[in-house]
PDB file of N, CA and C in Angstrom:
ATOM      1  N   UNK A   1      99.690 127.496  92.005  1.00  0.00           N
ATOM      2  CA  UNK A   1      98.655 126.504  91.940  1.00  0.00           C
ATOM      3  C   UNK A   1      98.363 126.252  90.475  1.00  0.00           C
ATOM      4  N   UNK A   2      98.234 124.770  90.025  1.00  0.00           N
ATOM      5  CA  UNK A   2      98.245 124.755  88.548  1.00  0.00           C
ATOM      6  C   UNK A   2      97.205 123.809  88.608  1.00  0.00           C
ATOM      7  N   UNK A   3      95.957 124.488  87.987  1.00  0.00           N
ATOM      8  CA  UNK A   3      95.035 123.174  88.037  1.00  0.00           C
ATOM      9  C   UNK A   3      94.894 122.676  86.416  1.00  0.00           C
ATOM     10  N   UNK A   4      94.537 121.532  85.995  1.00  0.00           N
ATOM     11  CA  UNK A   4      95.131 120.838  84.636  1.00  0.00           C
ATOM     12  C   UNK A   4      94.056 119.797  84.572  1.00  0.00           C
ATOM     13  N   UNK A   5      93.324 119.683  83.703  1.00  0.00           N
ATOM     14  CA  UNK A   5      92.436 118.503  82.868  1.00  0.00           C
ATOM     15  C   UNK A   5      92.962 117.300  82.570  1.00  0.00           C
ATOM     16  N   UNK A   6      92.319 116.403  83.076  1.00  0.00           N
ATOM     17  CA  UNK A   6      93.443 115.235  83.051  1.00  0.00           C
ATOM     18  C   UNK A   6      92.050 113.817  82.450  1.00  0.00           C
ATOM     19  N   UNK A   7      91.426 114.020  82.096  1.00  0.00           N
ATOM     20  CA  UNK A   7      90.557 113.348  81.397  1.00  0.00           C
ATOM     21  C   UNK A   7      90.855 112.325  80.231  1.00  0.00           C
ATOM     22  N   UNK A   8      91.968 112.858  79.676  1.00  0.00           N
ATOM     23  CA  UNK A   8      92.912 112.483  78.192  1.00  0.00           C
ATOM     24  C   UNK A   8      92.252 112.729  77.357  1.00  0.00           C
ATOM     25  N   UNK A   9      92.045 111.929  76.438  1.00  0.00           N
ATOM     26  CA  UNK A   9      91.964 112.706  74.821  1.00  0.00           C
ATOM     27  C   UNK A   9      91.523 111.069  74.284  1.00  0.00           C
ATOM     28  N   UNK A  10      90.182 110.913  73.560  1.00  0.00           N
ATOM     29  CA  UNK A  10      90.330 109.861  72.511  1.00  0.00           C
ATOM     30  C   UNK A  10      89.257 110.238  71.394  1.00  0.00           C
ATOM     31  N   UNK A  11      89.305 110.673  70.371  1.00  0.00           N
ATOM     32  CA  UNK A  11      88.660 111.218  69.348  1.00  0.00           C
ATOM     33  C   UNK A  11      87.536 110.579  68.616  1.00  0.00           C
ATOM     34  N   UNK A  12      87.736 109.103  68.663  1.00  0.00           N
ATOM     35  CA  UNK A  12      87.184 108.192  68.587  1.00  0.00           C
ATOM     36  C   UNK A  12      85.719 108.355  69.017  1.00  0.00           C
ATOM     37  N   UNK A  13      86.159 108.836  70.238  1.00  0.00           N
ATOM     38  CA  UNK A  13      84.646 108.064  71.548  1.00  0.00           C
ATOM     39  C   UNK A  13      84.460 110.081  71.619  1.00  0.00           C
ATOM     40  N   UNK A  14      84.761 111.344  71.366  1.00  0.00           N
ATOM     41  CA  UNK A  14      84.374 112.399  71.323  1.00  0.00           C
ATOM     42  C   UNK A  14      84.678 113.153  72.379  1.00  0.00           C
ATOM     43  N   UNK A  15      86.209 112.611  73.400  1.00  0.00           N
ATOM     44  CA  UNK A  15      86.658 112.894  74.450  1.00  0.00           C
ATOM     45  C   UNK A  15      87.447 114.458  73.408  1.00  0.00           C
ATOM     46  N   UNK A  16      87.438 115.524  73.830  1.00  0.00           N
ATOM     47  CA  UNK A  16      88.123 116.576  73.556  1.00  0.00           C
ATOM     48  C   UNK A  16      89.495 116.579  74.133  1.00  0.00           C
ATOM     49  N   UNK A  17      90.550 117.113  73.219  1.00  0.00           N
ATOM     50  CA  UNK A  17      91.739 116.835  73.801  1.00  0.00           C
ATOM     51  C   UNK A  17      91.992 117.502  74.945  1.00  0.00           C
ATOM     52  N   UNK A  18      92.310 116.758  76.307  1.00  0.00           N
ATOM     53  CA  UNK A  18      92.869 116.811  77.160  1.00  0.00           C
ATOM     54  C   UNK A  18      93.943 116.459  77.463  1.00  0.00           C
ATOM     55  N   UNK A  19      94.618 116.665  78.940  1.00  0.00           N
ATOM     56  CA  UNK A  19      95.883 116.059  79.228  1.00  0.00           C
ATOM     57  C   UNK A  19      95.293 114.493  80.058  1.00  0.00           C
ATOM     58  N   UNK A  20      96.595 113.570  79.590  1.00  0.00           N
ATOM     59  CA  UNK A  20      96.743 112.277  80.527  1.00  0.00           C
ATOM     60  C   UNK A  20      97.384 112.902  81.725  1.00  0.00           C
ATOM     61  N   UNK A  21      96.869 111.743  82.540  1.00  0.00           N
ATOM     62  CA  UNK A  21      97.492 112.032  84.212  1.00  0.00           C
ATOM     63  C   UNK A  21      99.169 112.519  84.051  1.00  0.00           C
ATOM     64  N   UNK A  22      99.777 111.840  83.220  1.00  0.00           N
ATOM     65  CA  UNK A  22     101.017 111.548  82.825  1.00  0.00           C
ATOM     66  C   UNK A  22     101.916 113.134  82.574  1.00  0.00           C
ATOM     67  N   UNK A  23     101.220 113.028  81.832  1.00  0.00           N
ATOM     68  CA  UNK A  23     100.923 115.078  80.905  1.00  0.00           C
ATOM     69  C   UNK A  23     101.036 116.221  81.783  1.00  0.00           C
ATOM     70  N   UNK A  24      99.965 116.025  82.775  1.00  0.00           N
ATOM     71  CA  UNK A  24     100.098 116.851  83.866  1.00  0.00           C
ATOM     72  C   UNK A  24     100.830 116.793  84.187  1.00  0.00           C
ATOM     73  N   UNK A  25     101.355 115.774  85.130  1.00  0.00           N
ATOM     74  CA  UNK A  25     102.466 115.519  86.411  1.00  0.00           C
ATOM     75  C   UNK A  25     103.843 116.090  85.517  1.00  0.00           C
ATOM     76  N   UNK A  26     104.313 115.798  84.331  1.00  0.00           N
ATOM     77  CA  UNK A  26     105.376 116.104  83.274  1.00  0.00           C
ATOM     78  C   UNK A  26     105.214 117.676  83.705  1.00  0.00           C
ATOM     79  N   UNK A  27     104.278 118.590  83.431  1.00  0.00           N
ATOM     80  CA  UNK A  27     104.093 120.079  83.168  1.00  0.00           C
ATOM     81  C   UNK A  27     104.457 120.755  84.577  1.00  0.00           C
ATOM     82  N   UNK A  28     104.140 120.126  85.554  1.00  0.00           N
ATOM     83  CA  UNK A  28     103.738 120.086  87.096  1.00  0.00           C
ATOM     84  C   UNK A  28     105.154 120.391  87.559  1.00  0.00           C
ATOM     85  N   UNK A  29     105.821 119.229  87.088  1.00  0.00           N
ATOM     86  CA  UNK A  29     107.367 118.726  87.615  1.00  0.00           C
ATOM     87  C   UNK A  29     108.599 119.730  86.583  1.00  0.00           C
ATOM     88  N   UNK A  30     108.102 120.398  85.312  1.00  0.00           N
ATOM     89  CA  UNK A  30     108.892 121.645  85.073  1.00  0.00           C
ATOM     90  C   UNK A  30     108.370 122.868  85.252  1.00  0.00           C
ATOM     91  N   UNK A  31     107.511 123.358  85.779  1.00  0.00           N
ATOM     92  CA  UNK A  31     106.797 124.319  86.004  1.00  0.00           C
ATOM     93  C   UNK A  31     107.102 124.537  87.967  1.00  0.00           C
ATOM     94  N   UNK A  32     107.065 123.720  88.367  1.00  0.00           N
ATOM     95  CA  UNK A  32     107.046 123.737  89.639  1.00  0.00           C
ATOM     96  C   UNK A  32     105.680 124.234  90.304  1.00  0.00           C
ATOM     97  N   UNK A  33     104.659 124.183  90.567  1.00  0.00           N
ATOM     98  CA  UNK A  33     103.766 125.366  91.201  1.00  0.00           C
ATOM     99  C   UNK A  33     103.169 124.580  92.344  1.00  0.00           C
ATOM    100  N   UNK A  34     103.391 124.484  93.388  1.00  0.00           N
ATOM    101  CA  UNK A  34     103.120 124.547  94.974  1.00  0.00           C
ATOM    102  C   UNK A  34     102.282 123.359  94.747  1.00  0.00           C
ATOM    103  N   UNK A  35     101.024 123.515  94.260  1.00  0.00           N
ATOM    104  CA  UNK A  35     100.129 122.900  94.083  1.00  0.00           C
ATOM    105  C   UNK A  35      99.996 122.104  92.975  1.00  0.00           C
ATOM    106  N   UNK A  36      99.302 120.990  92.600  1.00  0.00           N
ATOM    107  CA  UNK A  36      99.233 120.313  90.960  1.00  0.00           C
ATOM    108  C   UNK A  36      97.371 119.789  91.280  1.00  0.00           C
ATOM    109  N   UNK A  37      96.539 120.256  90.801  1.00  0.00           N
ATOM    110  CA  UNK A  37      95.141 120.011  90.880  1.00  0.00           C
ATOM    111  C   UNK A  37      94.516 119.626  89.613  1.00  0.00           C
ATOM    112  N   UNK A  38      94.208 118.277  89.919  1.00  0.00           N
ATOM    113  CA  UNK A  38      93.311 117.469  88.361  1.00  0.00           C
ATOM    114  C   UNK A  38      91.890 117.864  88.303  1.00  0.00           C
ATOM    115  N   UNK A  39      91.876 118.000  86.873  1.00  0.00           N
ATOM    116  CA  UNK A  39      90.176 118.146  87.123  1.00  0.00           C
ATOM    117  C   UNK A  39      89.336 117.307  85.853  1.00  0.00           C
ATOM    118  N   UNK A  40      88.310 117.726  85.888  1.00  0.00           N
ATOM    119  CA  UNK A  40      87.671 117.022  84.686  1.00  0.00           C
ATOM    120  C   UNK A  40      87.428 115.760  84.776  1.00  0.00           C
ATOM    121  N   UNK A  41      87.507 114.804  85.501  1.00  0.00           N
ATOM    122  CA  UNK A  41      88.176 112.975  86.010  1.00  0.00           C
ATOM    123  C   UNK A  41      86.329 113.002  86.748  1.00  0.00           C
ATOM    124  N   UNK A  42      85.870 112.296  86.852  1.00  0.00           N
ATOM    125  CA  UNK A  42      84.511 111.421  87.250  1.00  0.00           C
ATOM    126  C   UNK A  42      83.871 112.800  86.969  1.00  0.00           C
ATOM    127  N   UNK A  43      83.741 113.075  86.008  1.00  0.00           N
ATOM    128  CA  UNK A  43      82.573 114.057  85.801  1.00  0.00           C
ATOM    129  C   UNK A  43      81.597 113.477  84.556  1.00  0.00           C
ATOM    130  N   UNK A  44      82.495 112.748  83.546  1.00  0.00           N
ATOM    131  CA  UNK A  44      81.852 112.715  81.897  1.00  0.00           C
ATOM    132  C   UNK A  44      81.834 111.545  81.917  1.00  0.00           C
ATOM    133  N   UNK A  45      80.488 110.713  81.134  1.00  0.00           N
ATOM    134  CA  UNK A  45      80.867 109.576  81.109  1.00  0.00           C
ATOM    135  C   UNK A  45      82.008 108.893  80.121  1.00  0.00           C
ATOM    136  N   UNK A  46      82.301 109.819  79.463  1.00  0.00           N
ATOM    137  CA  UNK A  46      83.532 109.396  77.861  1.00  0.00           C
ATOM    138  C   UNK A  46      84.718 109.888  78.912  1.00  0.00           C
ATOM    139  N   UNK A  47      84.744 109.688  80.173  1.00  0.00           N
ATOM    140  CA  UNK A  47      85.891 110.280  80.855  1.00  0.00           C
ATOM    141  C   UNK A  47      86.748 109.095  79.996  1.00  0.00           C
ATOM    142  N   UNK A  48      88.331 109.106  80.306  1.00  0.00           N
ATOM    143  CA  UNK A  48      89.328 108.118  79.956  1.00  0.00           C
ATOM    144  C   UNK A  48      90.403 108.062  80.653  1.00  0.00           C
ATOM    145  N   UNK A  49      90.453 108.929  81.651  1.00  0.00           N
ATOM    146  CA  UNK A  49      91.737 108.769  82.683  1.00  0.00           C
ATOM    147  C   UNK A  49      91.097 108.789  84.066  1.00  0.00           C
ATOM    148  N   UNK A  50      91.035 107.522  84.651  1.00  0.00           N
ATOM    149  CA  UNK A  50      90.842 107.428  85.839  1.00  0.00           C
ATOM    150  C   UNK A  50      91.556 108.024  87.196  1.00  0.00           C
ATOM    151  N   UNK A  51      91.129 108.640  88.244  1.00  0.00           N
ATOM    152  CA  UNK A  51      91.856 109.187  89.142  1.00  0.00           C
ATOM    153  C   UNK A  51      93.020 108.789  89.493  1.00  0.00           C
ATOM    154  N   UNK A  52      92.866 107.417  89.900  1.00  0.00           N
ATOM    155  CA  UNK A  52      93.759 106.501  90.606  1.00  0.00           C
ATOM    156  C   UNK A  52      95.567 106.530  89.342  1.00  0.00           C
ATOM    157  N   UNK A  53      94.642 106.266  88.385  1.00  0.00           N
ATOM    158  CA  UNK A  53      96.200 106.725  87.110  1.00  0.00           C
ATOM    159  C   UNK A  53      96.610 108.070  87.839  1.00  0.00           C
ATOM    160  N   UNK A  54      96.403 108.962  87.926  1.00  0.00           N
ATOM    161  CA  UNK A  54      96.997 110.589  88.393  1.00  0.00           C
ATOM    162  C   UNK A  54      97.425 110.311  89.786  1.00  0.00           C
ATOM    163  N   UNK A  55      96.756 109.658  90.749  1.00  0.00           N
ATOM    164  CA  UNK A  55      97.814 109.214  92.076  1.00  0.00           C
ATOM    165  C   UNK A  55      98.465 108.585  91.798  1.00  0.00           C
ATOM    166  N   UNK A  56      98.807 107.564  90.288  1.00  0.00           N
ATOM    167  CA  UNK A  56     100.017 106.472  90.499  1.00  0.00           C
ATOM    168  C   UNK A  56     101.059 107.439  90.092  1.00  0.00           C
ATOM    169  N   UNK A  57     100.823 108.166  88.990  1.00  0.00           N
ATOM    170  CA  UNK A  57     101.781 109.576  88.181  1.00  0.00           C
ATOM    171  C   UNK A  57     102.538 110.339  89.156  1.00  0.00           C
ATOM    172  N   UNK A  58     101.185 110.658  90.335  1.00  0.00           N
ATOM    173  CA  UNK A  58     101.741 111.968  91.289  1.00  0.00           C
ATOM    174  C   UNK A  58     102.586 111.541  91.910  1.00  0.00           C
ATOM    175  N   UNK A  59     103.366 110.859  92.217  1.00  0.00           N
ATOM    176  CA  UNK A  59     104.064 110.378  92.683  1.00  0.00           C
ATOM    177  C   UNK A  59     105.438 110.565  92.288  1.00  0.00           C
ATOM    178  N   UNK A  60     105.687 110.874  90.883  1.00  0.00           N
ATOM    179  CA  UNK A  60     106.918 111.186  89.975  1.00  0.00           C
ATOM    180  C   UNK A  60     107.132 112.901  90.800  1.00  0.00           C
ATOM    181  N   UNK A  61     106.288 113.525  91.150  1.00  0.00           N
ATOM    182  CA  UNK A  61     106.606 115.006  91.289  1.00  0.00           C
ATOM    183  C   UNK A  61     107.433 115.302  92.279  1.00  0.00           C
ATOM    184  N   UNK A  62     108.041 116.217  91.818  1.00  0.00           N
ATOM    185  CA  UNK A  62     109.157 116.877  92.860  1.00  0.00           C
ATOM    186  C   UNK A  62     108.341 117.212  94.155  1.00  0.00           C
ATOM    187  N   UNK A  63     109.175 116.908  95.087  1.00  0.00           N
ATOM    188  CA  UNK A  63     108.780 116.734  96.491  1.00  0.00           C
ATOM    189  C   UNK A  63     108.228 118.525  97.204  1.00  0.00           C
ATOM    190  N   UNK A  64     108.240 119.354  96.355  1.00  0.00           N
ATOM    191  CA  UNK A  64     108.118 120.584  96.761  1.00  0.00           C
ATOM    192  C   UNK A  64     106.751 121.033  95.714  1.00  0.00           C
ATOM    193  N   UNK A  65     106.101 119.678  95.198  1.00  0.00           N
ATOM    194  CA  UNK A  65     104.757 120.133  94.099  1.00  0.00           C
ATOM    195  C   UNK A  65     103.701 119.166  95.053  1.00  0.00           C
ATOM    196  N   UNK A  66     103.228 119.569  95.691  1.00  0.00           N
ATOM    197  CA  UNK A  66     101.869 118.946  96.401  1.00  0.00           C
ATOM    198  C   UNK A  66     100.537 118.758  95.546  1.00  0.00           C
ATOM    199  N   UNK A  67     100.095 117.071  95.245  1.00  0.00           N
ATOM    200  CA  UNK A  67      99.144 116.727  94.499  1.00  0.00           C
ATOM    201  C   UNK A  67      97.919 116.897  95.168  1.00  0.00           C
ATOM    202  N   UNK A  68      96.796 118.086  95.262  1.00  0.00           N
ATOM    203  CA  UNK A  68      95.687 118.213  95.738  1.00  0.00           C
ATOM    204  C   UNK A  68      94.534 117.552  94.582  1.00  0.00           C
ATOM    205  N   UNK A  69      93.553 116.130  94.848  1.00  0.00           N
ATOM    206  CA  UNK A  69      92.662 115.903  94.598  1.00  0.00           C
ATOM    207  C   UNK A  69      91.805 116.088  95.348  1.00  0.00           C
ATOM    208  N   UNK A  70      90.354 117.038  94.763  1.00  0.00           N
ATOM    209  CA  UNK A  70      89.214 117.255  95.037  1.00  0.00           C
ATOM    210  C   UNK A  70      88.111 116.562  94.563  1.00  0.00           C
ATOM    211  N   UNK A  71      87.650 116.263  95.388  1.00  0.00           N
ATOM    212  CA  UNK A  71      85.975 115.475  95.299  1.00  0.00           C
ATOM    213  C   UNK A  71      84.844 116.394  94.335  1.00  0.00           C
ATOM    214  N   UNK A  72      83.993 116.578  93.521  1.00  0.00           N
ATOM    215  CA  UNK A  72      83.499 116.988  93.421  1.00  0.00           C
ATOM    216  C   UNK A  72      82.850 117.869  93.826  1.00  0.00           C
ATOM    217  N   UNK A  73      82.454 119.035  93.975  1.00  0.00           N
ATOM    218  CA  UNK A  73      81.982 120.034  95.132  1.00  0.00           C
ATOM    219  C   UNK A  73      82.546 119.983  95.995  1.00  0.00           C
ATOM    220  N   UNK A  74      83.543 119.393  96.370  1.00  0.00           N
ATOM    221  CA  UNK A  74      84.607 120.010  97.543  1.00  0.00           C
ATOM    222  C   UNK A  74      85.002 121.051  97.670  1.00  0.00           C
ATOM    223  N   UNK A  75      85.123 121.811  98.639  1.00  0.00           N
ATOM    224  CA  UNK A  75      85.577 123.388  99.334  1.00  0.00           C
ATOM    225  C   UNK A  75      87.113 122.682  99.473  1.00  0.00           C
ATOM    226  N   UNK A  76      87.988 123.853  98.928  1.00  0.00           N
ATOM    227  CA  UNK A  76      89.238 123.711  99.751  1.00  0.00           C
ATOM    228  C   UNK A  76      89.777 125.194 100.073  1.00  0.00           C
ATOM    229  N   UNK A  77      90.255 125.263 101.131  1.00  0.00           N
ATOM    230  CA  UNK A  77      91.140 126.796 101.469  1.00  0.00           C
ATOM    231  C   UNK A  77      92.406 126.508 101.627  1.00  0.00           C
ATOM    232  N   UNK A  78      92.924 127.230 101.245  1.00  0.00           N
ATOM    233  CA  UNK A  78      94.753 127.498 101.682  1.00  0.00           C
ATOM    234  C   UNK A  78      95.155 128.488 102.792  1.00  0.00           C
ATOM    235  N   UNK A  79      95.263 128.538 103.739  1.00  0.00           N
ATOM    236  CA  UNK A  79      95.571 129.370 104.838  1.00  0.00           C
ATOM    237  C   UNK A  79      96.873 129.584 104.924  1.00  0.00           C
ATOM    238  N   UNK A  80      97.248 130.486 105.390  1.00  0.00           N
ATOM    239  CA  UNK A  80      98.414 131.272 105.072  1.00  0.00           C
ATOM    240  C   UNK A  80      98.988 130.815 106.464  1.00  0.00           C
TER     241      UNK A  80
END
């Protein structure tokens, strides 16, 4: 399970460097890990990478890396 900040980075506006949706899915797709989980995305208002960019990305990932987006305070379990 690889969870990854996907907020991006603009120095400008005082966004701390993060990864683009792009960034992730790249790390995701040589790393391989079951799972690929964004975070950081509708939390800040200096956010800069919108969700919907990381579902157009997730899509590049190897078919054996499952893109889990969570809602804010969302519960998730993995059951065996």
């Amino acid at each position: 399970m690889l969870f990854l900040p996907i907020n991006g980075w603009d120095p400008a506006r005082g966004v701390p460097g993060n990864m683009t949706a792009a960034e992730a899915v790249d790390l995701a797709a040589r790393v391989h890990p079951r799972y690929l989980v964004p975070h950081n995305y509708d939390m800040f208002t200096l956010n800069t990478v919108a969700i919907e960019v990381f579902e157009a990305e997730a899509r590049r990932l190897p078919a054996a890396v499952e893109p889990r987006i969570l809602r804010c305070g969302e519960r998730w379990e993995i059951k065996k």
